[in-house]
Structure formats: C-alpha cells, structure tokens
N, C-alpha and C. Protein backbone atom coordinates (compact mmCIF):
# COMPACT_ATOMS: atom_id res chain seq x y z
N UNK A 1 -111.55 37.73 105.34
CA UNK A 1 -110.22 38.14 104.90
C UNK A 1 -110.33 39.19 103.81
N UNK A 2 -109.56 40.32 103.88
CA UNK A 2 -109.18 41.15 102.75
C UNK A 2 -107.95 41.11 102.47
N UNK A 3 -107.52 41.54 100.86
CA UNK A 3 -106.17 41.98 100.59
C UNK A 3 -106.30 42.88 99.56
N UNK A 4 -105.30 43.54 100.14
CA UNK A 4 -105.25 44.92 99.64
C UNK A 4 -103.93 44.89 98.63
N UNK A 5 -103.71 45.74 97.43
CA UNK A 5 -102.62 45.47 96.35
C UNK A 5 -102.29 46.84 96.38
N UNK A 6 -101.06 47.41 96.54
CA UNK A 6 -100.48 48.41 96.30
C UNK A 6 -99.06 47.77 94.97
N UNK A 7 -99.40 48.56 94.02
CA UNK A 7 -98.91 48.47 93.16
C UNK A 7 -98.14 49.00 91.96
N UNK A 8 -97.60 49.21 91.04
CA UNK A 8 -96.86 50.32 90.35
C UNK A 8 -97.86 50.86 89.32
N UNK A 9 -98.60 49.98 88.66
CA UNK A 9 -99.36 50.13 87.88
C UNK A 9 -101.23 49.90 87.61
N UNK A 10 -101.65 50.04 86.91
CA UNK A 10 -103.42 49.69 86.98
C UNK A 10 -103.44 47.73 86.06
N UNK A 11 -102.25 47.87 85.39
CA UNK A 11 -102.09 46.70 84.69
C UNK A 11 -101.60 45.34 85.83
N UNK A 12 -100.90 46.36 86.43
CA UNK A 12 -100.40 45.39 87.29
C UNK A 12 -101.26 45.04 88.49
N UNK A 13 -102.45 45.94 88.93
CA UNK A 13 -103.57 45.50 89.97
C UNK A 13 -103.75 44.38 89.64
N UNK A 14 -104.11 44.95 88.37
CA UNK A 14 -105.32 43.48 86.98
C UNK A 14 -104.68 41.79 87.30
N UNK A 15 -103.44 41.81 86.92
CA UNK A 15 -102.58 40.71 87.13
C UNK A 15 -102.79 40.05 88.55
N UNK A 16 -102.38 40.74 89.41
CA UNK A 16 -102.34 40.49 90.36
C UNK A 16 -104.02 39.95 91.11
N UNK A 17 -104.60 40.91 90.87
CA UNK A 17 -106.21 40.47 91.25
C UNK A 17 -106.50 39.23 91.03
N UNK A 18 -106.13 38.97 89.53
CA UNK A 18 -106.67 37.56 89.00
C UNK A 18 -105.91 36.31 89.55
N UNK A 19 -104.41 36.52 89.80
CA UNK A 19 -103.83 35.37 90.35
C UNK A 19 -104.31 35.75 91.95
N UNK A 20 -104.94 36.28 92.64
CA UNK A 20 -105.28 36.10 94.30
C UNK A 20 -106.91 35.42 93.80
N UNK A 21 -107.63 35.30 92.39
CA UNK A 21 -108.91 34.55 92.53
C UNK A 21 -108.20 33.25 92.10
N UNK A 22 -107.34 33.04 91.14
CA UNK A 22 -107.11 31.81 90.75
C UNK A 22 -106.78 30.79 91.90
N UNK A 23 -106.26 31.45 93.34
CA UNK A 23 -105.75 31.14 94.74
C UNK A 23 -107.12 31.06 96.01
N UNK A 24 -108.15 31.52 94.88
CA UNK A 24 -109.37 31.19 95.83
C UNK A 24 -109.34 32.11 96.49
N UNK A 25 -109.14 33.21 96.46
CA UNK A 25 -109.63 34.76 97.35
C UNK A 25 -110.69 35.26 96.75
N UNK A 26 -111.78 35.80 96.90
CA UNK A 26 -112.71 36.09 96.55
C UNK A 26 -113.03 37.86 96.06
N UNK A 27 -113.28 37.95 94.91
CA UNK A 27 -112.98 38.92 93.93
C UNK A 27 -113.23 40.16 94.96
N UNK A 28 -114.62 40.04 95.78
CA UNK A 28 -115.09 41.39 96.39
C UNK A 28 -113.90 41.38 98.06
N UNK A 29 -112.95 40.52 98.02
CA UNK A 29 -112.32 41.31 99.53
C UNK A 29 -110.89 41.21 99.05
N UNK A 30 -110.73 42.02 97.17
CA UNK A 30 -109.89 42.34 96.95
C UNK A 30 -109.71 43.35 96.91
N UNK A 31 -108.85 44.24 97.18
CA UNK A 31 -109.22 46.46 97.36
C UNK A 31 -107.63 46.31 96.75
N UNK A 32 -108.05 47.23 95.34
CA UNK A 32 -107.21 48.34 94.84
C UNK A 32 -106.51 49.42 95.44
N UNK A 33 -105.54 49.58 96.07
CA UNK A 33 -105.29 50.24 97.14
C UNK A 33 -104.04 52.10 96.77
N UNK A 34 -103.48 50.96 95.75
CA UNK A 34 -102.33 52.16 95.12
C UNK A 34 -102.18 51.37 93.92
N UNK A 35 -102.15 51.83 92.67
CA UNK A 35 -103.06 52.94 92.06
C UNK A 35 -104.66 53.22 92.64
N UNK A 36 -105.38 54.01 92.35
CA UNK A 36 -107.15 53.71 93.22
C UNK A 36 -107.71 54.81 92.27
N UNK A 37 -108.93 54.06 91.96
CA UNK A 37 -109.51 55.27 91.51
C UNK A 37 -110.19 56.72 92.09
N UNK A 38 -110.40 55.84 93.79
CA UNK A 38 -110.46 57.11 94.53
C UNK A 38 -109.10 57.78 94.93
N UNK A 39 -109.35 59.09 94.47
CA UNK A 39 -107.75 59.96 94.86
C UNK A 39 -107.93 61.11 95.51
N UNK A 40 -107.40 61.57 96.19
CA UNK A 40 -107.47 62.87 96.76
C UNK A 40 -106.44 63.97 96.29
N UNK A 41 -106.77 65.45 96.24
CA UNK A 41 -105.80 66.48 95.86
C UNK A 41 -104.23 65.83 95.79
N UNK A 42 -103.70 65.46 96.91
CA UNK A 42 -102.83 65.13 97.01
C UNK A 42 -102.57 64.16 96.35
N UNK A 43 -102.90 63.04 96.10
CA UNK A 43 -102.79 62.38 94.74
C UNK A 43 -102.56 62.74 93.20
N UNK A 44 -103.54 63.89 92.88
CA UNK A 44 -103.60 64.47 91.59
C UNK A 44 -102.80 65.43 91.44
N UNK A 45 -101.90 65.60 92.56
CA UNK A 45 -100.79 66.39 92.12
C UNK A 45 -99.61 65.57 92.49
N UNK A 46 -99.81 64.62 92.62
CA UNK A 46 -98.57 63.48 92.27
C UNK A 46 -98.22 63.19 91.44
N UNK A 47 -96.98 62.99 90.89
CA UNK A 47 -96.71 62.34 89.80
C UNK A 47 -96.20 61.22 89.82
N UNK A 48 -95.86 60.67 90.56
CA UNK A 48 -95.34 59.19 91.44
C UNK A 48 -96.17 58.27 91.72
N UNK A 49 -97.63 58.97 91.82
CA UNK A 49 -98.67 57.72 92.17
C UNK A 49 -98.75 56.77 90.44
N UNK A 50 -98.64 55.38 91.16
CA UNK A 50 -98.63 54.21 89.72
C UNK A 50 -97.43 54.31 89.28
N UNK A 51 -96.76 54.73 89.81
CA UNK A 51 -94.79 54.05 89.47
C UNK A 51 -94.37 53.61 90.66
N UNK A 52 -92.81 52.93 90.56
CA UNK A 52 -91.72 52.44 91.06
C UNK A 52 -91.78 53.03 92.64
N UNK A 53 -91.68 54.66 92.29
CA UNK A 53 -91.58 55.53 93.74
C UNK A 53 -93.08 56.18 94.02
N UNK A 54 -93.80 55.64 93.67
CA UNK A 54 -95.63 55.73 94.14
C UNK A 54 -95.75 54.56 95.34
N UNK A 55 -95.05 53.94 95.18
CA UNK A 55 -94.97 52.02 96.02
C UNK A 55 -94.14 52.48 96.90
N UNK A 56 -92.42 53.13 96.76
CA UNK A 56 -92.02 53.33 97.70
C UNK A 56 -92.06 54.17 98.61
N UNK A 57 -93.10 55.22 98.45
CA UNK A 57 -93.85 56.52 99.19
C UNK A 57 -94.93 56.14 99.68
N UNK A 58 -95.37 55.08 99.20
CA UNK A 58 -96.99 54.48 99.63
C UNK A 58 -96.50 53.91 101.16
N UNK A 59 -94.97 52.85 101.35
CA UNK A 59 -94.29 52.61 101.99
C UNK A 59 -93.47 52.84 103.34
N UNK A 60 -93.25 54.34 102.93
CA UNK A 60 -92.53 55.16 104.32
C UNK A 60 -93.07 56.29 104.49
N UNK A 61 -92.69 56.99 105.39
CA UNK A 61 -93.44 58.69 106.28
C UNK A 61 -94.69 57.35 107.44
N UNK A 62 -95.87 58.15 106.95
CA UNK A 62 -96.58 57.88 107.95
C UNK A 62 -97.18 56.82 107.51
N UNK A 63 -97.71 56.51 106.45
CA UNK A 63 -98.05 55.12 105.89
C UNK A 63 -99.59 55.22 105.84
N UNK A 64 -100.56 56.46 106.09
CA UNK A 64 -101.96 56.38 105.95
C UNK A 64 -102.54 55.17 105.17
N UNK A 65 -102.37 54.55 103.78
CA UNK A 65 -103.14 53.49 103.46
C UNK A 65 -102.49 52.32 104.11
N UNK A 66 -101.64 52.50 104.76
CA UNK A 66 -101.44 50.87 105.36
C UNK A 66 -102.21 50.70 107.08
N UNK A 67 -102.26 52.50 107.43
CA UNK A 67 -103.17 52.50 109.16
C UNK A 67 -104.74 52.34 108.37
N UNK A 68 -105.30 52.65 106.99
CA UNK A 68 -106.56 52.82 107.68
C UNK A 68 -107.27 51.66 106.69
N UNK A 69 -106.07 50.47 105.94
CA UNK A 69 -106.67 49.06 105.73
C UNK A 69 -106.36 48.17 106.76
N UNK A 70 -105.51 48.68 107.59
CA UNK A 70 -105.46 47.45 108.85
C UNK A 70 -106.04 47.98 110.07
N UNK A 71 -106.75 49.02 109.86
CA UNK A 71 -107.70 49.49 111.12
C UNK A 71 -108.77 48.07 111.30
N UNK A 72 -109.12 47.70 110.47
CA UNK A 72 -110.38 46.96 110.31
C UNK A 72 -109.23 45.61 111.07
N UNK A 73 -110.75 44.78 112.06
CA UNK A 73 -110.43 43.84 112.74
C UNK A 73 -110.53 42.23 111.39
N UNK A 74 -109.41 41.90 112.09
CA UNK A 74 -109.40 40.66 110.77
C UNK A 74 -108.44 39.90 110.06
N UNK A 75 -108.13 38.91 109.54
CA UNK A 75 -107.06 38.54 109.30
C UNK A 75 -106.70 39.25 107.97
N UNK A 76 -106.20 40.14 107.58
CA UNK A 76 -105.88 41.24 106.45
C UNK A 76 -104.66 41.26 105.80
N UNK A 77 -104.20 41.18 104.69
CA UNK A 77 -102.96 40.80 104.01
C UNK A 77 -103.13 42.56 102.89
N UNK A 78 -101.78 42.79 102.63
CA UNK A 78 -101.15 43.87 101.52
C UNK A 78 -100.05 43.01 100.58
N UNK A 79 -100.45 43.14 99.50
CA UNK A 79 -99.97 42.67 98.34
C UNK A 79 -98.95 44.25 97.98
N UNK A 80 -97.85 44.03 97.93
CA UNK A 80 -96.87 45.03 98.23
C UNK A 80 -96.22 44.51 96.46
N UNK A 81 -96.72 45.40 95.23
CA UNK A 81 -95.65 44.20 93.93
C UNK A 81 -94.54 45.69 93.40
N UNK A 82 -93.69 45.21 92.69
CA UNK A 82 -92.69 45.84 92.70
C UNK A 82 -91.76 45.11 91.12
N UNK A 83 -91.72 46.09 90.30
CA UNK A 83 -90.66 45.44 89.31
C UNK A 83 -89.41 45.45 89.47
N UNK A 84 -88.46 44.67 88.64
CA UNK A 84 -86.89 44.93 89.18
C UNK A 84 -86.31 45.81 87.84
N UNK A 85 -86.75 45.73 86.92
CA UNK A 85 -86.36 45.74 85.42
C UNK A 85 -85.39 47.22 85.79
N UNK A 86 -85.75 48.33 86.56
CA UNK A 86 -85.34 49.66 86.62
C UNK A 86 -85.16 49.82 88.00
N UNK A 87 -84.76 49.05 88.58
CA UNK A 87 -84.69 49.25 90.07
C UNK A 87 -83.23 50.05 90.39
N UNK A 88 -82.21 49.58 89.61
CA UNK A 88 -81.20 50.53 89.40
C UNK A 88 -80.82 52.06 89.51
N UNK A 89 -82.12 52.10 88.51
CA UNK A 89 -82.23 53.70 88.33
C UNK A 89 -82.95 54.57 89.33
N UNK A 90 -83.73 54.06 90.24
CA UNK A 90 -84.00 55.27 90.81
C UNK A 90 -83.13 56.11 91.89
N UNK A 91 -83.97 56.36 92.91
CA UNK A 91 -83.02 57.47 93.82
C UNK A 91 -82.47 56.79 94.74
N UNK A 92 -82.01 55.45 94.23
CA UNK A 92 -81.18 55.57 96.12
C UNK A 92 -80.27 54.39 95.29
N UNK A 93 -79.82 53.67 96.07
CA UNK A 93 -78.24 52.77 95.88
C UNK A 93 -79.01 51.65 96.15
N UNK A 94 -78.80 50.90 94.64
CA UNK A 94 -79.25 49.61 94.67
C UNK A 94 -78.26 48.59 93.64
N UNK A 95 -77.91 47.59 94.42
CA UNK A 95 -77.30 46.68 93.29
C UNK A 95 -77.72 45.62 93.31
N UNK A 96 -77.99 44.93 91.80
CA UNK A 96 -78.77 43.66 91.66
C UNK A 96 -77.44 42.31 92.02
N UNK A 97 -77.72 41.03 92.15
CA UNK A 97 -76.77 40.11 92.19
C UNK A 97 -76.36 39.63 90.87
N UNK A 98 -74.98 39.38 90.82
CA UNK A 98 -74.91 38.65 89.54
C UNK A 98 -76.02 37.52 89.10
N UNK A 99 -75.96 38.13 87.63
CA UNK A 99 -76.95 37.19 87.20
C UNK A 99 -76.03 36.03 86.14
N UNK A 100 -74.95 36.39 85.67
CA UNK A 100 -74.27 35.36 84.86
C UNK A 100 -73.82 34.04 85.39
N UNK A 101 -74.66 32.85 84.97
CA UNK A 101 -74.11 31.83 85.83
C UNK A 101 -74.44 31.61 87.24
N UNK A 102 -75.17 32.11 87.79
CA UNK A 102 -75.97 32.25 88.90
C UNK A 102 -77.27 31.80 89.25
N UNK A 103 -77.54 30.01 89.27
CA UNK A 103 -78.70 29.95 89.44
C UNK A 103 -79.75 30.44 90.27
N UNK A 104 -79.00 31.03 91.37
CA UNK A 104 -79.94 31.52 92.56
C UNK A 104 -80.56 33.15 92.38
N UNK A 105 -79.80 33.71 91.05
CA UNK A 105 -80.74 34.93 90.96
C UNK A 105 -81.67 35.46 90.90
N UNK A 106 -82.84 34.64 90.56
CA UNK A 106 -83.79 35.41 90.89
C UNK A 106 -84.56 35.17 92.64
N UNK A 107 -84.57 34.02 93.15
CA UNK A 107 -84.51 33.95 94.83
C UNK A 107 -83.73 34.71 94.92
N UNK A 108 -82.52 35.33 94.84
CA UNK A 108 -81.58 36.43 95.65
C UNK A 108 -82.39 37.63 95.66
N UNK A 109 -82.76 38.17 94.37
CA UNK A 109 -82.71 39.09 93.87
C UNK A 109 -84.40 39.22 94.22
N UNK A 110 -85.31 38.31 94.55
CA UNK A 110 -86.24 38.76 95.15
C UNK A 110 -86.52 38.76 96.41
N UNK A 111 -85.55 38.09 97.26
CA UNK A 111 -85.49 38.55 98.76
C UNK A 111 -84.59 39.70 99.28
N UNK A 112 -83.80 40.09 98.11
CA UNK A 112 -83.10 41.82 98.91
C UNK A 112 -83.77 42.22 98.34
N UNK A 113 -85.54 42.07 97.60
CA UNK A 113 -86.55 43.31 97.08
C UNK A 113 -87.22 43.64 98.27
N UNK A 114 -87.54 42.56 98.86
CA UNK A 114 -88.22 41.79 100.08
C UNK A 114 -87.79 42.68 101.28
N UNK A 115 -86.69 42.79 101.55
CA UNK A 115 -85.61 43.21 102.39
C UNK A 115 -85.67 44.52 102.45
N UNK A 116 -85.84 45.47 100.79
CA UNK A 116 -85.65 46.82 101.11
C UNK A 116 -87.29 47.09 101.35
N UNK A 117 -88.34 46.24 100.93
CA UNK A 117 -89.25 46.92 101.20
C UNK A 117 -89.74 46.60 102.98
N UNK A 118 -89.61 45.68 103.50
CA UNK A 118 -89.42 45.92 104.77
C UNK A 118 -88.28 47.18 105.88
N UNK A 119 -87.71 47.46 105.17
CA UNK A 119 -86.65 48.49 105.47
C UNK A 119 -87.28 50.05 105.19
N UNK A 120 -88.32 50.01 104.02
CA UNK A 120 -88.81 51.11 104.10
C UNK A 120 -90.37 50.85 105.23
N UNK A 121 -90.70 50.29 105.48
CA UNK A 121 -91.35 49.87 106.00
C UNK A 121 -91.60 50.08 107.41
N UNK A 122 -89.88 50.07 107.80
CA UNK A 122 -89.14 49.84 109.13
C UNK A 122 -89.99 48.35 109.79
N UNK A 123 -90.22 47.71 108.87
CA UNK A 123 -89.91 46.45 109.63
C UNK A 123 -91.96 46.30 110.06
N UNK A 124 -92.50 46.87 109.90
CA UNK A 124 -93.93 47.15 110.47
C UNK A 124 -94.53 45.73 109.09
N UNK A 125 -95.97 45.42 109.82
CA UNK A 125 -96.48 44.32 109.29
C UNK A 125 -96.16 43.77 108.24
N UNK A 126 -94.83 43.09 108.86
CA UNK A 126 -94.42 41.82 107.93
C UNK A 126 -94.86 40.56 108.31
N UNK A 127 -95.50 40.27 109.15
CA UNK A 127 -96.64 39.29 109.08
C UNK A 127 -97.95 39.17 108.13
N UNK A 128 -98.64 40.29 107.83
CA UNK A 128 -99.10 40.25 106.93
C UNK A 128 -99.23 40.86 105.60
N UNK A 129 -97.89 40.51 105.12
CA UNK A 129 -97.71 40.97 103.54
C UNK A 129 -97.52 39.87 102.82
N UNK A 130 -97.72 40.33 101.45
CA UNK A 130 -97.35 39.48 100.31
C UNK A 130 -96.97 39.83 99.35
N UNK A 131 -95.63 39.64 99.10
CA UNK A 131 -94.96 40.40 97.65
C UNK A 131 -94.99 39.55 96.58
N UNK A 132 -95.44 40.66 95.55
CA UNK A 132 -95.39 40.33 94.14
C UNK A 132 -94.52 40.82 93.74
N UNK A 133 -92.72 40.23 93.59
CA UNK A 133 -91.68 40.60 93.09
C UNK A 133 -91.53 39.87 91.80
N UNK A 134 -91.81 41.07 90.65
CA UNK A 134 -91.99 40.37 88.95
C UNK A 134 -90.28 40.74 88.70
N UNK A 135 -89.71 39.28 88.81
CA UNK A 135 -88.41 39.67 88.24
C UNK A 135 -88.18 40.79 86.62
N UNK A 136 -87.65 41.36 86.27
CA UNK A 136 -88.24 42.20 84.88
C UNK A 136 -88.77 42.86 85.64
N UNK A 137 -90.14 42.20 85.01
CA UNK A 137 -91.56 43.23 85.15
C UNK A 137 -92.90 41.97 84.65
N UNK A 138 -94.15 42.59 85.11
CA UNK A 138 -95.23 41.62 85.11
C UNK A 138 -95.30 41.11 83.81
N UNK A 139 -94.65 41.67 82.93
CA UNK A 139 -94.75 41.27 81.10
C UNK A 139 -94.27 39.76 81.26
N UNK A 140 -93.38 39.95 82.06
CA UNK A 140 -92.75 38.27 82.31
C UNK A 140 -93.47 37.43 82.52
N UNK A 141 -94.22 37.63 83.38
CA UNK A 141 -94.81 36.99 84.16
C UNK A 141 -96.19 36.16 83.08
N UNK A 142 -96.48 37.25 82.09
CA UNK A 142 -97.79 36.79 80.80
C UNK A 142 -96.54 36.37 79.66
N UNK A 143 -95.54 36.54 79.48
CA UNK A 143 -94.54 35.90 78.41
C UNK A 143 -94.44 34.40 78.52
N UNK A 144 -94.62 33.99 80.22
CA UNK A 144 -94.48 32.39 81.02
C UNK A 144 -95.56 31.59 80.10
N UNK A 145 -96.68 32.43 79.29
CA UNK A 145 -97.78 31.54 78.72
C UNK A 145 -96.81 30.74 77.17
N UNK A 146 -96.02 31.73 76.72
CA UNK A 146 -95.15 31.35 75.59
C UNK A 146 -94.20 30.85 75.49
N UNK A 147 -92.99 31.13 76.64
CA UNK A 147 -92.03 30.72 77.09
C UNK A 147 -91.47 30.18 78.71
N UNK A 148 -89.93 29.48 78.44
CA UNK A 148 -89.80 28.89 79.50
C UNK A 148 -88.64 30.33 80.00
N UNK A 149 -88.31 30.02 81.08
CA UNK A 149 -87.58 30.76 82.23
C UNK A 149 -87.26 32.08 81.76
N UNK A 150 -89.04 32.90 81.91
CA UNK A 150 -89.06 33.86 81.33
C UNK A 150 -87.92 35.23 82.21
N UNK A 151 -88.22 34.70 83.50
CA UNK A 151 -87.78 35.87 84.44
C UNK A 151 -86.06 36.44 83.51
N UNK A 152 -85.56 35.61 82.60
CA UNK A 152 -84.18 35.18 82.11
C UNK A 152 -84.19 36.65 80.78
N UNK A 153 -85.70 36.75 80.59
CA UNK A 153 -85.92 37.71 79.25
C UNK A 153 -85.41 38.76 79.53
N UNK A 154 -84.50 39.45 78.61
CA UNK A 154 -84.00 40.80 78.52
C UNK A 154 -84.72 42.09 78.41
N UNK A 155 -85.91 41.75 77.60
CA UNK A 155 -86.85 43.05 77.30
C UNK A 155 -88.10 41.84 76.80
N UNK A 156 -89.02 41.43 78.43
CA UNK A 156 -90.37 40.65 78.38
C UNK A 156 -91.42 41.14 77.32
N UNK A 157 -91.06 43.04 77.71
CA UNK A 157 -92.33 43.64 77.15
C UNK A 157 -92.89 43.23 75.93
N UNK A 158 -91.09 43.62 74.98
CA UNK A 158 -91.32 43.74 73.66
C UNK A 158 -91.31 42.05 73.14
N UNK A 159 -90.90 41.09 73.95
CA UNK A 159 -90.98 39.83 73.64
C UNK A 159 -92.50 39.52 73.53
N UNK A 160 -92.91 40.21 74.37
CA UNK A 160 -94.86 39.21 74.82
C UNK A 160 -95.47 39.88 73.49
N UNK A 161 -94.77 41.27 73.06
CA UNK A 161 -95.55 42.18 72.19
C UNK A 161 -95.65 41.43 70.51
N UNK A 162 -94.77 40.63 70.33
CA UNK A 162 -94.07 39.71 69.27
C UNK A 162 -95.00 38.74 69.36
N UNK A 163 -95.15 37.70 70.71
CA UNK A 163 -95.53 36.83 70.49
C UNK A 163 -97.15 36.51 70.56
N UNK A 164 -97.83 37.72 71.14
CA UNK A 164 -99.10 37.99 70.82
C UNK A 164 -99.45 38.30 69.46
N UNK A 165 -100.05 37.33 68.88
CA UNK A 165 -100.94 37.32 67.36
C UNK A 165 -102.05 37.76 67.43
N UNK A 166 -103.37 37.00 67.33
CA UNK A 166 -104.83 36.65 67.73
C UNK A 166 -105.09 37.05 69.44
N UNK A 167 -104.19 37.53 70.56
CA UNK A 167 -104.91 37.17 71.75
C UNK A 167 -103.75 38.75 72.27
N UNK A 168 -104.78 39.24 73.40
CA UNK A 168 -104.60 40.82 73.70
C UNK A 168 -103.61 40.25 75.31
N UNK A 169 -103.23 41.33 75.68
CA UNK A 169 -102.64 41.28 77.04
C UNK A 169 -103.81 40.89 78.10
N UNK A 170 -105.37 41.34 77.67
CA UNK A 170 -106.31 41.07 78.65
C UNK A 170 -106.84 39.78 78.46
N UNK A 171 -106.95 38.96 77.29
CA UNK A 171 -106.80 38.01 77.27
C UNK A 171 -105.97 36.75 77.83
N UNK A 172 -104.61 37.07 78.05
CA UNK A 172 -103.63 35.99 79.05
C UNK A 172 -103.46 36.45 80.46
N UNK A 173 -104.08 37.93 80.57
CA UNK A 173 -104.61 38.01 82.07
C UNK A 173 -105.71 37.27 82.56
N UNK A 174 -106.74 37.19 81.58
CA UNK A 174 -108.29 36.64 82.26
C UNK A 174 -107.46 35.30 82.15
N UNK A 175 -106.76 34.46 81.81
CA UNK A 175 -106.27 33.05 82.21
C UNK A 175 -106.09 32.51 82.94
N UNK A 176 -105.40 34.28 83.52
CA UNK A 176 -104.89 33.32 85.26
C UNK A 176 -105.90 33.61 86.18
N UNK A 177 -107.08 33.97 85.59
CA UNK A 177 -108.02 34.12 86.78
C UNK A 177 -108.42 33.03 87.29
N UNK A 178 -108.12 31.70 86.74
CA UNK A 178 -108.21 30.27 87.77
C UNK A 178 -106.95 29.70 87.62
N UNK A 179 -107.22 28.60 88.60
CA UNK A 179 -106.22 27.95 88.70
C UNK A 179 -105.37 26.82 88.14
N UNK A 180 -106.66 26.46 86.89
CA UNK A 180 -105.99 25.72 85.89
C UNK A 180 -105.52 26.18 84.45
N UNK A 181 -106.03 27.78 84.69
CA UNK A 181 -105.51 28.18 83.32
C UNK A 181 -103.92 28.99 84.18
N UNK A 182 -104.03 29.45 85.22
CA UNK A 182 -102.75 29.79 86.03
C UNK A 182 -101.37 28.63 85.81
N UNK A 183 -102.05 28.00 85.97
CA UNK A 183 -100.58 26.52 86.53
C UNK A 183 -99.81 26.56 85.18
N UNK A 184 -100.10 26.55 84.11
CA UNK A 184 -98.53 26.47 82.97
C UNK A 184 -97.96 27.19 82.81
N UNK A 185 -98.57 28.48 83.75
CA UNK A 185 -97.36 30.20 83.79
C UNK A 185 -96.29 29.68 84.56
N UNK A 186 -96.69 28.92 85.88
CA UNK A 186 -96.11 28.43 87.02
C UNK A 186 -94.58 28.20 86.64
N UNK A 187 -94.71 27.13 85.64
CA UNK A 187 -93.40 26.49 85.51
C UNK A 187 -93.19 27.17 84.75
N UNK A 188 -92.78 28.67 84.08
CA UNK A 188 -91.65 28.88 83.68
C UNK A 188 -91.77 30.51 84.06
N UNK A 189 -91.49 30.77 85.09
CA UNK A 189 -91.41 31.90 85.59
C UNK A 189 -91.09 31.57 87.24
N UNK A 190 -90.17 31.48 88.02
CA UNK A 190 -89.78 31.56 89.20
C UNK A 190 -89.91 32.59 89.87
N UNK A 191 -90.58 34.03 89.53
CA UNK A 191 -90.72 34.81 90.75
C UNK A 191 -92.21 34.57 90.65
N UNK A 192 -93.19 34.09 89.48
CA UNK A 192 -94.50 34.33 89.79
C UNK A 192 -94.59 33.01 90.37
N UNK A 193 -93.96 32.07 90.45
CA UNK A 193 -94.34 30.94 91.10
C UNK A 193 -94.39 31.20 92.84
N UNK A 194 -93.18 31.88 92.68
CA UNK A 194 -92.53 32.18 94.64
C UNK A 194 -94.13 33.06 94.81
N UNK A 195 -94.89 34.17 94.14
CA UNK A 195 -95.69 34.72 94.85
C UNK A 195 -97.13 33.64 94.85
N UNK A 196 -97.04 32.88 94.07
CA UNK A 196 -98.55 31.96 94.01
C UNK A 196 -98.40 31.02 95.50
N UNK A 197 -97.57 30.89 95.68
CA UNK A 197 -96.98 29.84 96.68
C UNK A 197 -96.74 30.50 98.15
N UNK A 198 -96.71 31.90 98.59
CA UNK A 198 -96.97 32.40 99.05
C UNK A 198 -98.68 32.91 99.61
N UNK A 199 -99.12 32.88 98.49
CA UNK A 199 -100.43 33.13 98.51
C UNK A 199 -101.28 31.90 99.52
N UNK A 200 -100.50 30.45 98.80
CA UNK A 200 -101.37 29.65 99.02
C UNK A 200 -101.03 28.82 100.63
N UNK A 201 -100.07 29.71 101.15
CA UNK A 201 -99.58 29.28 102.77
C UNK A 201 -100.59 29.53 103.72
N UNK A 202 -101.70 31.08 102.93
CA UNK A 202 -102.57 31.46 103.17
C UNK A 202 -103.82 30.38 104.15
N UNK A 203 -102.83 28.78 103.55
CA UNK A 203 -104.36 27.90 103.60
C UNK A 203 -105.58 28.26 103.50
N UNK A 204 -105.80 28.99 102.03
CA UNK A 204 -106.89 29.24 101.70
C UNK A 204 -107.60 27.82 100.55
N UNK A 205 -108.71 27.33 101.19
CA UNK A 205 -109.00 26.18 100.12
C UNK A 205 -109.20 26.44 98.79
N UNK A 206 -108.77 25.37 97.92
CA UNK A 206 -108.62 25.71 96.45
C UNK A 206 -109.81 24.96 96.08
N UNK A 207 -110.51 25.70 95.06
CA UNK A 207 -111.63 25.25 94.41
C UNK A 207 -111.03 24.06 93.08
C-alpha cells in the first residue's frame, strides 16, 4: 500500500504523515505529493503550489499527479487535506453552514468540502481517497492537545501560539506520530477524529 498527501502546506504534509504512522502506515509508502520537493519549471513559476488553490489545481484539468501515483498496480490511497478557515475567499462561490447553534457543523461542513472536492475531481477515484478536512485549519487540530472542541476556535493559530510555552509546533506534531500519544487530540477535535477513523476503515492493523 501507498498514500500519497496532496496538501496546502509542507506543515501540513508533516501533520498528516505522522497521524497515517500513528494508524500503522508505514513511514516509507508515504509520498509527499503536493507540496514536493521535486518540482518542475512549471511548478517554480507557480505561485499556487502549497496553498488553498495549489490543491484545487492539483485537482482538475488533467490531473498528472493523480495518473502517474495510481499508474502503479496496488491498493493506493490520496490524502486530499484542505482548510476551511478561508474557504470563503477564494475564486468561486462557497457558503459555509450555520455554525450558531448547530451541532452538526462541522460533519456538514466537512462533507460539502468532501463534495466540492469530488466535483473538482469530476467524481474520479473516490474510492480511493482520504480527506483531511481541518475544520479552521491544522492549528486546530495541535490546539486539541490543550483544548476541548477545538474545531469551535476562532483564530486556532494564534490560540496554539499562546498556549505553547516550553514545547515547539514540531514537538505536538512528533506526538501524534503514535497512537497513544494521538488519542487525547481525538476527543476534542471532530474533524481530526472523522479523518483518523477514516484512515483506520483502511483495516490496517494497529500496533
């Protein structure tokens, strides 16, 4: 098995890498796929590659990194992650669900993420994907070490930035690189829970 992470950011590979080992995937048939350190011309004159619309271009036209990681014979998964925090703002028409009083917002609000990225997609291997929809943004997702129902935080960033003393952002990343320093993010973050739980449908055995 491989999985491949197309993603907005290099921070956000990191995250993500470590919760697919904490899930028992094995570090070497994880591939960096978008951001990458291999780039071509066309890359380096991007300015979109490692944002919001780097993911959603990685997504539609012809889709080259999605034909030539699923060329290979095999059971193969794409980790597709995506923040919501600015989803508003970019180029096309998007509206989030109420969030006041709305327990179901963040399940809503991460299955019409779900929804548009299959739509850019046109619908092509949704059998084997796996979204990392960080309600916010992945800051949330390392805020879950400090707080409860982080996805709820207004501005994660500058919250995690506060509540880090003594210990770095790479520090409560290497945490979740297993699965027992992973599990107390679990409960208080509901979109990183929906993607761990996803992961683990995988029936991949847990160490």
């Amino acid at each position: 098995m491989r999985i491949g992470i197309i993603a907005e950011g290099t921070q956000d590979q990191k995250v993500i890498r470590n919760i697919l080992r904490a899930c028992n995937i094995d570090n070497s048939d994880i591939i960096d796929i978008k951001p990458s350190n291999q780039t071509d011309e066309t890359d380096k004159n991007n300015p979109t590659i490692g944002t919001f619309q780097g993911v959603k271009n990685a997504c539609e036209g012809k889709r080259p990194n999605f034909k030539k990681f699923f060329i290979f014979e095999g059971e193969n998964f794409m980790v597709i992650h995506l923040d919501t925090a600015e989803i508003e703002q970019q180029n096309f028409i998007f509206q989030k669900p109420t969030k006041t009083n709305n327990p179901d917002y963040c399940a809503k609000l991460r299955q019409d993420i779900i929804t548009l990225i299959n739509t850019w997609l046109e619908n092509n291997y949704v059998d084997n994907l796996l979204y990392a929809i960080a309600i916010e943004e992945t800051e949330a997702w390392l805020l879950a070490k400090f707080e409860n129902n982080t996805e709820d935080s207004a501005n994660p960033k500058a919250k995690l930035e506060y509540k880090m003393k003594s210990i770095t952002k790479a520090d409560i990343i290497d945490e979740m690189r297993k699965m027992k320093g992973l599990k107390p993010f679990l409960a208080n973050n509901e979109s990183l829970k929906a993607f761990v739980e996803s992961i683990q449908k995988l029936n991949i055995n847990q160490s």
